[in-house]
N, C-alpha and C. Protein backbone atom coordinates (compact mmCIF):
# COMPACT_ATOMS: atom_id res chain seq x y z
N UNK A 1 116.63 98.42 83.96
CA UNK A 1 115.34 98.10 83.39
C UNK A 1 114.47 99.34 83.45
N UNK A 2 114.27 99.69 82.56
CA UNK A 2 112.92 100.71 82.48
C UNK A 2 111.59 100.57 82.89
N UNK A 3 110.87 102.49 82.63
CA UNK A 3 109.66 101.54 83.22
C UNK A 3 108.52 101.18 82.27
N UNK A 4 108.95 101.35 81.11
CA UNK A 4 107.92 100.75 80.03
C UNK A 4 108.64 99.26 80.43
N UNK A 5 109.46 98.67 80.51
CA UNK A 5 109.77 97.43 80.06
C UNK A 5 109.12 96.99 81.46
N UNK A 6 108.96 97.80 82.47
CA UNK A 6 108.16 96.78 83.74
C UNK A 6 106.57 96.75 83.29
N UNK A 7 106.19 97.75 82.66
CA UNK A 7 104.50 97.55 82.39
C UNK A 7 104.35 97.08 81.35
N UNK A 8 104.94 96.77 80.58
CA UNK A 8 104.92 95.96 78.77
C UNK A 8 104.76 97.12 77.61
N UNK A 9 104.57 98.35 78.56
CA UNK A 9 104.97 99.54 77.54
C UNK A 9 103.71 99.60 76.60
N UNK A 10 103.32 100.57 76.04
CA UNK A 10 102.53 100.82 74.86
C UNK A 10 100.88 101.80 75.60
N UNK A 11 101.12 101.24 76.67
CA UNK A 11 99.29 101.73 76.81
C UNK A 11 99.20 102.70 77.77
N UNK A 12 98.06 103.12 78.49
CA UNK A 12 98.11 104.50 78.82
C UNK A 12 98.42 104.95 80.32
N UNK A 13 98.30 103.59 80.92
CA UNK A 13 98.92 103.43 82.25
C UNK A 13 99.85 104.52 82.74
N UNK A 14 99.79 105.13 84.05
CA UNK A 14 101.24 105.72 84.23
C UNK A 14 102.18 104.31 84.70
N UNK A 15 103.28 104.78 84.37
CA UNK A 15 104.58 104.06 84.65
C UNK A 15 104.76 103.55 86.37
N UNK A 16 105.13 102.52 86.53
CA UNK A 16 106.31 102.76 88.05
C UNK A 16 107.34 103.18 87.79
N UNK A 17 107.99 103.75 89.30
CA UNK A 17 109.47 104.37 89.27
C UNK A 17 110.24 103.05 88.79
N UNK A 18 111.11 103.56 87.58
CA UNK A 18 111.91 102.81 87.12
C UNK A 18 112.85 102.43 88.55
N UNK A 19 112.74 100.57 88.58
CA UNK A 19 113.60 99.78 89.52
C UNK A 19 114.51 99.34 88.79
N UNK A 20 116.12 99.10 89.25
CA UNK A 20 116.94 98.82 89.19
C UNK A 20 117.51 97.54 89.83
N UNK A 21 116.37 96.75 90.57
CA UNK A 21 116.65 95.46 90.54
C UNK A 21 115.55 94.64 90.24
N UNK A 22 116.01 93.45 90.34
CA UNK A 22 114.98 92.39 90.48
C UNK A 22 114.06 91.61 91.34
N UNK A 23 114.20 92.15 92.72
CA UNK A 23 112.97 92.73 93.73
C UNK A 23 111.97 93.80 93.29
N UNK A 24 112.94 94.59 92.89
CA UNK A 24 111.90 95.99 92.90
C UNK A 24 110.79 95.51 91.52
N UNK A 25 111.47 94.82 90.59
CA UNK A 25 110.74 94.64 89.34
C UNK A 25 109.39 93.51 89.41
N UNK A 26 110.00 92.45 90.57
CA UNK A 26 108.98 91.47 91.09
C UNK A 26 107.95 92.36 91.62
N UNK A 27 108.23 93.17 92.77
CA UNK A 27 107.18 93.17 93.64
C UNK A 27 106.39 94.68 92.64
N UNK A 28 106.56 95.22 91.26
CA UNK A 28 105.58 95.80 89.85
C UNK A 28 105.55 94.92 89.85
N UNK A 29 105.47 93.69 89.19
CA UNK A 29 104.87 92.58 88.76
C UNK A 29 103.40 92.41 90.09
N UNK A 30 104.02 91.90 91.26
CA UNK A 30 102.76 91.11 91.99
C UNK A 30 101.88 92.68 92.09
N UNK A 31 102.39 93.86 92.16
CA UNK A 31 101.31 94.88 92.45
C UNK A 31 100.59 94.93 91.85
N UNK A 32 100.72 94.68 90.54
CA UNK A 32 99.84 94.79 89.03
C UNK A 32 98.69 93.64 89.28
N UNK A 33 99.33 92.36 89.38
CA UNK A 33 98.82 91.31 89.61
C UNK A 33 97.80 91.71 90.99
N UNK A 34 97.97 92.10 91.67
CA UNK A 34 97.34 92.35 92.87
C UNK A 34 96.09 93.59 92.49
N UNK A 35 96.50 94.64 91.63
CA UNK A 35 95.70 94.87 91.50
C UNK A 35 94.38 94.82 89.98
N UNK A 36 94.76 94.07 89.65
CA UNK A 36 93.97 93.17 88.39
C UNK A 36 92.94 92.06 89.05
N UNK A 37 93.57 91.63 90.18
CA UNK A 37 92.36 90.55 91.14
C UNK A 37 91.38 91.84 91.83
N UNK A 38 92.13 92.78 92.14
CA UNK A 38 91.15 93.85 92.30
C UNK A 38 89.59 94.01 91.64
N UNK A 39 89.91 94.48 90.61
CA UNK A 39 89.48 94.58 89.45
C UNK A 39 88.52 93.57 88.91
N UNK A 40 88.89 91.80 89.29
CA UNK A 40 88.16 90.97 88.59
C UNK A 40 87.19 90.72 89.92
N UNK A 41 87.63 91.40 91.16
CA UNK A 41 86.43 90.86 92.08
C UNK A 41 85.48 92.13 91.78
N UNK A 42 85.71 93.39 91.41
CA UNK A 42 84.63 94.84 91.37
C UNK A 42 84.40 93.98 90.01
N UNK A 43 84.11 93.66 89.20
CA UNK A 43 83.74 93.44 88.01
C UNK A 43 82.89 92.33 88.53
N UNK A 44 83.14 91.32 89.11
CA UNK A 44 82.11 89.90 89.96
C UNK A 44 80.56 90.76 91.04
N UNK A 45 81.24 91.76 91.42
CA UNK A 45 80.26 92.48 92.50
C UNK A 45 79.06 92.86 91.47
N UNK A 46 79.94 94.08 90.35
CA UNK A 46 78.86 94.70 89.32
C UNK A 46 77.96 93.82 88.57
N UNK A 47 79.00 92.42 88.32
CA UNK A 47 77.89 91.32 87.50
C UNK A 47 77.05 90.63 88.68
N UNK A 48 77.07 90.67 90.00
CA UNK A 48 76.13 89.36 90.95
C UNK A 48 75.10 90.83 91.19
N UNK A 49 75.40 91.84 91.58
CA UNK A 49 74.48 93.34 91.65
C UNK A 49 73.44 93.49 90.56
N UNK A 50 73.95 93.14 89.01
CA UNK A 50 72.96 93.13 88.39
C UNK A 50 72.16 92.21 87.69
N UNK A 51 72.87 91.05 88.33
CA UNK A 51 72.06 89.72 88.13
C UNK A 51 70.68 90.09 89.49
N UNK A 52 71.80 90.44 90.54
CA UNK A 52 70.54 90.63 91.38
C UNK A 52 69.24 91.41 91.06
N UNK A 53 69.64 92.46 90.73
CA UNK A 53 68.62 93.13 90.25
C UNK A 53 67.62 93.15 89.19
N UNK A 54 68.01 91.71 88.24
CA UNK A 54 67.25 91.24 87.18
C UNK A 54 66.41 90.64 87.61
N UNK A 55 67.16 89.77 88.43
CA UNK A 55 66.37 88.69 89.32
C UNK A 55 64.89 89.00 89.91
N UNK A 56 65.18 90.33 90.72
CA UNK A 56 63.81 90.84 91.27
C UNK A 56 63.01 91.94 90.36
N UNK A 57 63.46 92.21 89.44
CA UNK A 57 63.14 92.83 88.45
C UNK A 57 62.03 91.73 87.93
N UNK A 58 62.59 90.86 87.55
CA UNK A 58 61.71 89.29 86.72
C UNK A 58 61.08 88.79 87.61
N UNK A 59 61.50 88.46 88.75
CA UNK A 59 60.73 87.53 89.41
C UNK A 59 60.35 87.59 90.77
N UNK A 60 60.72 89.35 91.38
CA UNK A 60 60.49 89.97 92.59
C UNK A 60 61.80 89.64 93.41
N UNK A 61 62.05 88.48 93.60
CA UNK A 61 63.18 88.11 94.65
C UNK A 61 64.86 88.28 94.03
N UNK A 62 65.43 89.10 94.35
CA UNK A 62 66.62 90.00 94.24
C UNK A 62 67.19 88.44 95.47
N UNK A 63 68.47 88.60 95.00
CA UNK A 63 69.56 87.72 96.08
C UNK A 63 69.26 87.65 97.02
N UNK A 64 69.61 86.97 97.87
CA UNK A 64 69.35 86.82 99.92
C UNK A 64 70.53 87.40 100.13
N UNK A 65 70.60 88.87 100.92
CA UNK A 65 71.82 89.50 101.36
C UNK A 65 72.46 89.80 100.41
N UNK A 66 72.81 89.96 99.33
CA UNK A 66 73.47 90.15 98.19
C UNK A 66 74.37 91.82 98.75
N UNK A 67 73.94 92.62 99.35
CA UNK A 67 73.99 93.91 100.28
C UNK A 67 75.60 93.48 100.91
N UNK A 68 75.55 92.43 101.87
CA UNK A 68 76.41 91.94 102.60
C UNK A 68 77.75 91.38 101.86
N UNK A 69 77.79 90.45 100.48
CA UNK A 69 78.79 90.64 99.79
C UNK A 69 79.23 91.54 99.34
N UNK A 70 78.44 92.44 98.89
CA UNK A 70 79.16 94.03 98.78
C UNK A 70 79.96 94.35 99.30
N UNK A 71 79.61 94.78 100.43
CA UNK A 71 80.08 95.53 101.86
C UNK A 71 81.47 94.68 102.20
N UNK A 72 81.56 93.49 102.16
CA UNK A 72 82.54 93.14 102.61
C UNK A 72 83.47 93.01 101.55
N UNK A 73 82.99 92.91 99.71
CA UNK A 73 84.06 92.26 99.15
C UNK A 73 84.59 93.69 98.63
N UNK A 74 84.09 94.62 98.43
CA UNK A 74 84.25 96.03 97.98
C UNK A 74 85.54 96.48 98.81
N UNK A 75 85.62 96.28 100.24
CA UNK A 75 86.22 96.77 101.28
C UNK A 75 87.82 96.24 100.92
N UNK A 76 87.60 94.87 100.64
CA UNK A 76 88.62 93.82 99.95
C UNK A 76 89.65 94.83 98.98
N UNK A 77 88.76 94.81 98.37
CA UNK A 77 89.11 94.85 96.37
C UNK A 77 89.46 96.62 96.77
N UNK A 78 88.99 97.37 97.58
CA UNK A 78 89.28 98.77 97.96
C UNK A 78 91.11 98.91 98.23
N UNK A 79 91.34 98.35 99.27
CA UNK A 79 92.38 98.11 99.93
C UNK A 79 93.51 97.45 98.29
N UNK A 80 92.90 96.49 97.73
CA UNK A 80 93.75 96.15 96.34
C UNK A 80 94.55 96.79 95.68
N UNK A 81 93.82 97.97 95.44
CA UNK A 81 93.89 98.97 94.52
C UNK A 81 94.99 100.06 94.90
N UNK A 82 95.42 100.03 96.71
CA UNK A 82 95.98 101.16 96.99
C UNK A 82 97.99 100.85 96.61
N UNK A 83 98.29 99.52 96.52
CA UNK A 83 99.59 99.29 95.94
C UNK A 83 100.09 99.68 94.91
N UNK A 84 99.02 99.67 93.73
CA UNK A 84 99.31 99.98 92.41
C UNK A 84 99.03 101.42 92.25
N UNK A 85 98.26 102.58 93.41
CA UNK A 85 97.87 103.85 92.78
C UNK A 85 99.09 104.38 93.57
N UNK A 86 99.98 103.49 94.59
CA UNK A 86 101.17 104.38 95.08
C UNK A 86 102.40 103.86 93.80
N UNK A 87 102.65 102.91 93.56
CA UNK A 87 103.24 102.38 92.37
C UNK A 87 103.29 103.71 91.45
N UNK A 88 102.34 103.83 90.76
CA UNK A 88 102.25 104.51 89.92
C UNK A 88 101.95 105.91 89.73
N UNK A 89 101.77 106.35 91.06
CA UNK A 89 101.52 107.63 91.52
C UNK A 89 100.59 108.37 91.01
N UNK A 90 99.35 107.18 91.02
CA UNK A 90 98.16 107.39 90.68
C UNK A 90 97.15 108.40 91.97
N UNK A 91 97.54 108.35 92.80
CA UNK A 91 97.00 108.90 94.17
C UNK A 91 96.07 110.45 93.65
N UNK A 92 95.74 110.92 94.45
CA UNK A 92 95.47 112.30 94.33
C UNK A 92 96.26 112.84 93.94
N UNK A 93 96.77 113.84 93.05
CA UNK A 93 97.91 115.23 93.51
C UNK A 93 96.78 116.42 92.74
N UNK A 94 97.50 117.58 93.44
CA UNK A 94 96.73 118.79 93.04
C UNK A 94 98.11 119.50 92.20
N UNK A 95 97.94 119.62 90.93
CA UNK A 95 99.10 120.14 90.00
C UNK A 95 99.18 121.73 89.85
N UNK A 96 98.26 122.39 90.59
CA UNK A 96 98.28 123.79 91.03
C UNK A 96 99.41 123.81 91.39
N UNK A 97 99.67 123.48 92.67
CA UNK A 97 100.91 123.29 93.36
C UNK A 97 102.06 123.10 93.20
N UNK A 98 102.40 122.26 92.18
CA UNK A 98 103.30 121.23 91.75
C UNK A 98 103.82 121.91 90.40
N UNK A 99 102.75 123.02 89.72
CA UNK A 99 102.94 123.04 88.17
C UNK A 99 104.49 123.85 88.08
N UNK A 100 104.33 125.08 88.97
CA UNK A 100 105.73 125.46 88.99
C UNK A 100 107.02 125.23 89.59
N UNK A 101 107.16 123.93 90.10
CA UNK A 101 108.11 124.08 90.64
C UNK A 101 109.14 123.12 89.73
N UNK A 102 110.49 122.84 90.12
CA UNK A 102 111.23 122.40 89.17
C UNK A 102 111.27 120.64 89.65
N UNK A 103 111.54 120.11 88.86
CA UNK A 103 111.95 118.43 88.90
C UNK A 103 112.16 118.19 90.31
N UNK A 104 113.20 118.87 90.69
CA UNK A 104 113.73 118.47 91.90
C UNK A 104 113.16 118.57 93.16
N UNK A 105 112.39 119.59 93.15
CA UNK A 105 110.82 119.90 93.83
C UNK A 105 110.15 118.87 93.77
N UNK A 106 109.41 118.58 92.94
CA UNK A 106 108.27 117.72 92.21
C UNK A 106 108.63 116.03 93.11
N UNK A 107 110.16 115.85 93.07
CA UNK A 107 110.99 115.17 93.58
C UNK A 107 111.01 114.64 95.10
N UNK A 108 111.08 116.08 95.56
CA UNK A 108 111.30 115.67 96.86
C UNK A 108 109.02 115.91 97.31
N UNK A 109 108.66 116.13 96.54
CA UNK A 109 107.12 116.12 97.19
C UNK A 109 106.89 114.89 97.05
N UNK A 110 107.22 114.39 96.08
CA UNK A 110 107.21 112.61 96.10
C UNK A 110 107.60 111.81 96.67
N UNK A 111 108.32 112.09 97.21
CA UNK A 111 109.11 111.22 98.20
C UNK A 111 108.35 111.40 99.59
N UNK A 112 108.13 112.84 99.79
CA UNK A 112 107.87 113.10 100.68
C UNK A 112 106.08 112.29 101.55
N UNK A 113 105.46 112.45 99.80
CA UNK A 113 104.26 111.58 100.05
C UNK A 113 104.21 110.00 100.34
N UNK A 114 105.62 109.70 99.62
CA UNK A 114 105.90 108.03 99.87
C UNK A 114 106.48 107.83 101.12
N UNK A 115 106.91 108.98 102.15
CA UNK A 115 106.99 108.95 103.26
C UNK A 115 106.06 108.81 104.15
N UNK A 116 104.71 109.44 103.67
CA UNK A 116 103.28 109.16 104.35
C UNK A 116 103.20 108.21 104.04
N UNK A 117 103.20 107.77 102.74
CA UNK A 117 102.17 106.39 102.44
C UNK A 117 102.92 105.14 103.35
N UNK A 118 104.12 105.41 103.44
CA UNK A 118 105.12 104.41 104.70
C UNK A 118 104.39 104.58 105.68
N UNK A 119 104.04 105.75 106.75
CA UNK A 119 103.49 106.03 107.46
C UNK A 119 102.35 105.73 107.81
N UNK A 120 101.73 105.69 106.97
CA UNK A 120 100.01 105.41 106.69
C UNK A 120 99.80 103.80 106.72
N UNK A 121 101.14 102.81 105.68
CA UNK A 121 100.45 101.53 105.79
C UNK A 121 100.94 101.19 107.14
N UNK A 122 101.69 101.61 107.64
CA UNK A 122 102.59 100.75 109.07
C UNK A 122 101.65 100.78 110.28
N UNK A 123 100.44 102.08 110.21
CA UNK A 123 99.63 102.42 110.93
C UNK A 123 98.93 101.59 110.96
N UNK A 124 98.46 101.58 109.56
CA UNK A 124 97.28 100.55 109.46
C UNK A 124 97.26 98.84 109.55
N UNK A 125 98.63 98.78 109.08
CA UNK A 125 98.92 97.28 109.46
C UNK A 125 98.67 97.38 110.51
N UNK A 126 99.62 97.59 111.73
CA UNK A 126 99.18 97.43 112.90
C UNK A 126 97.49 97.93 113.29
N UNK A 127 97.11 98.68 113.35
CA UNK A 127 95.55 98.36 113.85
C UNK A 127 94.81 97.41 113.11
N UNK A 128 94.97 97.30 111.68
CA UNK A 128 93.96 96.40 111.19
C UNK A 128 94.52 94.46 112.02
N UNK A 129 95.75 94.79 112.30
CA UNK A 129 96.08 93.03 112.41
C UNK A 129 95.84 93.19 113.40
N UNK A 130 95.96 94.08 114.79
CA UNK A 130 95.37 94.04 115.75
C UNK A 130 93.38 93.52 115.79
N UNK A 131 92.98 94.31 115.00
CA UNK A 131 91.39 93.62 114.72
C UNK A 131 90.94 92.55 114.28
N UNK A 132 91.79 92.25 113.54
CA UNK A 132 91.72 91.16 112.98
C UNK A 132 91.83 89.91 113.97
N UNK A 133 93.22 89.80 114.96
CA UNK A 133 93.02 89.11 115.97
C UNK A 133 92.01 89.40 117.11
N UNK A 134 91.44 90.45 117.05
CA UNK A 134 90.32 90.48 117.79
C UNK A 134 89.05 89.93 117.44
N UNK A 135 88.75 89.84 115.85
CA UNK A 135 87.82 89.21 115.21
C UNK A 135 88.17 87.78 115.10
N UNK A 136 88.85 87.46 115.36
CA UNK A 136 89.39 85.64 115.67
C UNK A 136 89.11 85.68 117.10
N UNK A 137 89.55 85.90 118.09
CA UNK A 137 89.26 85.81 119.49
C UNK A 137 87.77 85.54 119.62
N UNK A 138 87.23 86.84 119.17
CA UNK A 138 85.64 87.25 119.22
C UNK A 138 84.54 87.41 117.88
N UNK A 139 84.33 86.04 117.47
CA UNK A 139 84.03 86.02 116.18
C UNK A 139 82.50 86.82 116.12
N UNK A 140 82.76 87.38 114.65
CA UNK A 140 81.07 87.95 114.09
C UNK A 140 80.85 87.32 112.72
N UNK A 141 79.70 87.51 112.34
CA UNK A 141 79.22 87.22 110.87
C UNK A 141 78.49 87.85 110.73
N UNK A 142 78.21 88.09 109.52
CA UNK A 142 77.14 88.86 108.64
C UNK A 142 75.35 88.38 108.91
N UNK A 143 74.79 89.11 109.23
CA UNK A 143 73.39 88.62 109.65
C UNK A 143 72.64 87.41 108.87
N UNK A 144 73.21 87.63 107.49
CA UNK A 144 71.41 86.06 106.50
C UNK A 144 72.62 85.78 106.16
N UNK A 145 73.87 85.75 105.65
CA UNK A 145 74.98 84.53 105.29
C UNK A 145 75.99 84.26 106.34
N UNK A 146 75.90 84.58 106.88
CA UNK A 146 76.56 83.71 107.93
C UNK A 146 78.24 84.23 107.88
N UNK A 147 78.61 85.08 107.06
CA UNK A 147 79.95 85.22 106.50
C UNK A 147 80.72 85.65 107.87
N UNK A 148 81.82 84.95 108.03
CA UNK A 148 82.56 85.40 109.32
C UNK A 148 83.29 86.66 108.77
N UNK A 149 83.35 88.08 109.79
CA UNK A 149 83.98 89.07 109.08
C UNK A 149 85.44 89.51 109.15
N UNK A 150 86.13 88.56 109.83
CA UNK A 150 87.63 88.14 109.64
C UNK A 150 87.87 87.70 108.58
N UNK A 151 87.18 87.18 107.55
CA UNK A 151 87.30 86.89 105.99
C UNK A 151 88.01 88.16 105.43
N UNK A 152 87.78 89.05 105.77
CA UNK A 152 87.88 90.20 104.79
C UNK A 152 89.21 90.66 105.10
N UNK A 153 90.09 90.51 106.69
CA UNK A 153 91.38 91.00 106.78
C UNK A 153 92.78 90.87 106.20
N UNK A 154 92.75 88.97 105.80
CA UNK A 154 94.04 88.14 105.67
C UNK A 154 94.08 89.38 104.18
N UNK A 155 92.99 89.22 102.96
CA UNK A 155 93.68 89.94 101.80
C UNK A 155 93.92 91.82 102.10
N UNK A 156 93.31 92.06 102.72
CA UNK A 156 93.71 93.30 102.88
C UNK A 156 95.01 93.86 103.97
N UNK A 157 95.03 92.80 104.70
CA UNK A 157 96.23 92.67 105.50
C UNK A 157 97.89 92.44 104.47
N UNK A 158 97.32 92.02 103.49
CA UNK A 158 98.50 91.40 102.14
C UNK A 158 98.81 92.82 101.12
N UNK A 159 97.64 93.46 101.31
CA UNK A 159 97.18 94.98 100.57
C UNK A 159 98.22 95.41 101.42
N UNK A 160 97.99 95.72 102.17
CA UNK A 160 99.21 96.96 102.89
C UNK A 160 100.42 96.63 103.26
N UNK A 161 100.47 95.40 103.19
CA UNK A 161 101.98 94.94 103.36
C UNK A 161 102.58 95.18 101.95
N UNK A 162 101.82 95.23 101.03
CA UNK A 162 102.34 95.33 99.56
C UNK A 162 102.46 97.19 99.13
N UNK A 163 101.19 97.67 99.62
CA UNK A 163 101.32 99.43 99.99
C UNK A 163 102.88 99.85 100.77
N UNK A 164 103.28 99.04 101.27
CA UNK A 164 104.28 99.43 102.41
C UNK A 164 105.47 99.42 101.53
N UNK A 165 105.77 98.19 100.75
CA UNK A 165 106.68 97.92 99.98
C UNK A 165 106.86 98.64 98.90
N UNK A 166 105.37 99.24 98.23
CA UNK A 166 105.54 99.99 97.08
C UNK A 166 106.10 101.37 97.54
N UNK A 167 105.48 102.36 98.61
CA UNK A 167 105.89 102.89 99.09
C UNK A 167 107.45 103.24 99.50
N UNK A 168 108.08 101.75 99.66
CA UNK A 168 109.71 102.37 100.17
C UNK A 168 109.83 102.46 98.52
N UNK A 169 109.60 101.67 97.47
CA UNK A 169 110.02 101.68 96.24
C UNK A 169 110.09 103.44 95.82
N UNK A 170 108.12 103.64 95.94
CA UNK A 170 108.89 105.04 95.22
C UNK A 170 109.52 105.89 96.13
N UNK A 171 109.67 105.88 97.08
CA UNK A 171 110.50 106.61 98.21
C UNK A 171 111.90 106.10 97.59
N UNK A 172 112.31 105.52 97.31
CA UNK A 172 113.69 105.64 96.70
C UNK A 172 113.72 106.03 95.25
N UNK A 173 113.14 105.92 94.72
CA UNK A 173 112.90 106.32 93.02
C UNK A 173 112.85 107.73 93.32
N UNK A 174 112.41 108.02 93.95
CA UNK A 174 112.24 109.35 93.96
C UNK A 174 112.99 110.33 94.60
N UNK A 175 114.05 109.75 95.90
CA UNK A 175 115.30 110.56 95.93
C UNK A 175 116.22 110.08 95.38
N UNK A 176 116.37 108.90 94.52
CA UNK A 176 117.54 108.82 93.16
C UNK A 176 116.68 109.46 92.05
N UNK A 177 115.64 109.90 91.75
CA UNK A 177 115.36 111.10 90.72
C UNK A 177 115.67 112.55 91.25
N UNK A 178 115.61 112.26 92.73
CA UNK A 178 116.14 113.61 93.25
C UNK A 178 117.56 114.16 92.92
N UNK A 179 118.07 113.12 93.41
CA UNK A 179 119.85 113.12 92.97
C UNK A 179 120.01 113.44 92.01
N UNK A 180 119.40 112.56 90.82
CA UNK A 180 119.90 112.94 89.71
C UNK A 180 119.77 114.55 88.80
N UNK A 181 118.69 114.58 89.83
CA UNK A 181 118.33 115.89 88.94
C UNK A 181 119.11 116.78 89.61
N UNK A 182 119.19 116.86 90.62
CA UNK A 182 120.40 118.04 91.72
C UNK A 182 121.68 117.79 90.91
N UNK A 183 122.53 116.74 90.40
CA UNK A 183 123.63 116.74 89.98
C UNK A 183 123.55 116.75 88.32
N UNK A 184 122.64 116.86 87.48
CA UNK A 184 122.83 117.33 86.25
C UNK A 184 122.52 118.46 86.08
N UNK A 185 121.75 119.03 86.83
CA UNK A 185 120.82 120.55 86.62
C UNK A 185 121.88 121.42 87.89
């Protein structure tokens, strides 16, 4: 399976590493999906932000706390976003670096970064689920809504378990692009 045929092909998206099964092709599917809920909660923030701000614009009184859904759902929808920019190897890169070297290079720096990003979510799983049960033990909320701030872990806790997964993905896409390119070139 290709990787236009995992994104529906045509638009300007970068690609995922073409998967070769039907795990790898599910879990492009839920990343996409995962990060499109992204997307529809930053799009809910920008529309309640400028409702808010009409609000007190017209009639002085802006939302109660409206500040506080921010802060927490932003943090959410932040964490969303990081499955699909390793997916697609949307991340940072600096192409200074990168411009001369050959495929197989390019190859193993990729991998090499999907070795961090392994690194990076396994970290963070563990401390964030560590806090998280600490924010259950020892509950807080948000000062004028009351919002308990263990709300915010279970989806971002799902974020990096899905970062983790995308991660081994292109970590293998990327030393079977390694391979391949070492044994045709």
């Amino acid at each position: 399976m290709s990787a236009t045929e995992l994104t529906g092909g045509g638009g300007t998206e970068p690609p995922p590493p073409a998967t070769k099964t039907a795990l790898g092709a599910l879990l492009v599917k839920i990343v996409r999906w995962w990060a499109l809920a992204g997307g529809v909660l930053t799009l809910g923030l920008a529309l309640m932000t400028a409702a808010s701000a009409l609000s007190n614009l017209l009639f002085g009184r802006p939302f109660a706390a409206d500040h506080e859904l921010v802060k927490h759902i932003i943090a959410v929808a932040i964490f969303m976003f990081l499955p699909y920019c390793q997916m697609t190897g949307s991340n940072v890169t600096v192409d200074v670096f990168t411009e001369g070297m050959s495929t197989r290079g390019k190859n193993i720096m990729a991998a090499f970064s999907s070795l961090f990003a392994i690194a990076f979510s396994i970290l963070l799983l563990v401390q964030m689920s560590s806090g998280f049960r600490s924010y259950l033990r020892y509950p807080e909320v948000t000062p004028v809504l009351k919002l308990p701030l263990w709300t915010a872990f279970p989806p971002i806790l799902v974020s990096l378990a899905l970062l983790l997964c995308a991660a081994i993905v292109t970590l293998l896409a990327s030393a079977r692009a390694s391979r391949d390119a070492s044994s045709s070139g």
